[in-house]
Protein backbone atom coordinates (compact mmCIF):
# COMPACT_ATOMS: atom_id res chain seq x y z
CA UNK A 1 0.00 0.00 0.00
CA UNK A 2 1.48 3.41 -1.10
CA UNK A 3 2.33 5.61 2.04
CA UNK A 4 -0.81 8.19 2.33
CA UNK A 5 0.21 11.89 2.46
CA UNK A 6 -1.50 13.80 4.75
CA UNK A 7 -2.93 17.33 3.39
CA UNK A 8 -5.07 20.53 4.54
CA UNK A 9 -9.22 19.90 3.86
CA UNK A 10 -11.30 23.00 3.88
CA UNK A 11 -13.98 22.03 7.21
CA UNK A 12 -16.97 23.43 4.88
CA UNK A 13 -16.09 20.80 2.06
CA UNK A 14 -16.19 17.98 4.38
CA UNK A 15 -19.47 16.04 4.55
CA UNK A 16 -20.33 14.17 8.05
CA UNK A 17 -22.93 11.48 6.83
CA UNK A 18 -26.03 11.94 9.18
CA UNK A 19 -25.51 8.21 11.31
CA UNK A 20 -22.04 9.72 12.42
CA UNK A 21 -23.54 13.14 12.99
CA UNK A 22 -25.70 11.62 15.30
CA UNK A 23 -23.12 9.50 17.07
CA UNK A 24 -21.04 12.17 18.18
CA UNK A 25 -20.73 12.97 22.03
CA UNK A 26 -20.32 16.75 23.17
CA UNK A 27 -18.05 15.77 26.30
CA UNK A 28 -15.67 13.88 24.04
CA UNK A 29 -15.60 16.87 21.58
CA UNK A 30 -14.56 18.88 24.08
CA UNK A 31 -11.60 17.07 25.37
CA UNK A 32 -10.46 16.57 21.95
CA UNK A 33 -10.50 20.62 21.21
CA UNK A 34 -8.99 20.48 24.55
CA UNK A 35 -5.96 18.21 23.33
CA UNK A 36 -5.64 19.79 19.82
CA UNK A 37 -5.18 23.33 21.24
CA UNK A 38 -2.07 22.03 24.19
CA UNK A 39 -0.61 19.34 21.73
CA UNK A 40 -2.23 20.17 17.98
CA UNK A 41 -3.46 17.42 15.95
CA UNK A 42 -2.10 14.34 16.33
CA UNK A 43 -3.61 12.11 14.00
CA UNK A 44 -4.89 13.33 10.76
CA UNK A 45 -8.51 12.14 9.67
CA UNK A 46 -9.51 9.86 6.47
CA UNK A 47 -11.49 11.46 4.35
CA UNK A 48 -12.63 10.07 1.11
CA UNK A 49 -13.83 11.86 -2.27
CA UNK A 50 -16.99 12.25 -3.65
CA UNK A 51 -18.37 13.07 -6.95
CA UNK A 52 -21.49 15.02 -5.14
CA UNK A 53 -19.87 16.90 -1.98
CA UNK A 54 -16.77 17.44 -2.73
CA UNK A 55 -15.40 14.50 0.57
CA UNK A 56 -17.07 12.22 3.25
CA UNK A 57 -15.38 11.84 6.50
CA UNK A 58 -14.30 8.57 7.04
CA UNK A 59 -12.67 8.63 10.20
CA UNK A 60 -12.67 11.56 12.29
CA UNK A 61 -15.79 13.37 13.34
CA UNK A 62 -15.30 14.14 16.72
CA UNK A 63 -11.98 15.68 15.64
CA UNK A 64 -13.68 17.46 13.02
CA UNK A 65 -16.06 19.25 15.71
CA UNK A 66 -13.38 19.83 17.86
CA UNK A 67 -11.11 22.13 15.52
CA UNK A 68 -14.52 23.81 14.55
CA UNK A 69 -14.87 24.61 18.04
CA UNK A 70 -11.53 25.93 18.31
CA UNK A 71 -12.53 28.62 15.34
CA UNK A 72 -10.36 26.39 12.89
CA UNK A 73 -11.69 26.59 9.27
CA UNK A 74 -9.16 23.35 8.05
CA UNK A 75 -7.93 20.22 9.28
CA UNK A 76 -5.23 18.04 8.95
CA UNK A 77 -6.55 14.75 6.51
CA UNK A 78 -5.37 11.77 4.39
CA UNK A 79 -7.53 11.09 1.19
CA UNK A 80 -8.11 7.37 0.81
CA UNK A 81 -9.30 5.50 -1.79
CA UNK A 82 -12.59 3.23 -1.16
CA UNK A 83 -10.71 0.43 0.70
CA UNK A 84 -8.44 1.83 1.49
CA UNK A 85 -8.83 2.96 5.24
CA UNK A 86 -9.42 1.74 8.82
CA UNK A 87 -12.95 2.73 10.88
């Protein structure tokens, strides 16, 4: 498998399908935006293209609300191929 590069995703082109929207706990948001602003962001997230929104999270949500929360308008992310990632 070819190493993944990780690269800068605009927050508003990133789509969080509506199951994982409504997974997503507040407290655990919240430590996460706690983390990313003493330590930044340790692990990218997986985002995947899409020919109708431009990409889908994959992996990465709750870090996704976090850097919103910290007034952040992009976020670290690898682009992976259908297959291609871990959940």
């Amino acid at each position: 498998m070819p190493m993944l590069r990780s690269e800068f995703v605009k927050l508003d082109e990133i789509y969080i399908p509506t199951k994982r929207r409504n997974a997503l706990e507040a407290e655990k948001i919240e430590e996460l935006a706690e983390s990313i602003l003493e330590d930044g962001q340790k692990v990218p997230i997986q985002v995947r293209r899409d020919p109708k929104k431009q990409f889908i999270v994959v992996n990465g949500a709750h870090r996704i609300e976090a850097v919103k929360l910290l007034g952040e308008e992009s976020i670290e992310a690898y682009i992976v191929r259908e297959g291609n990632y871990t959940l």
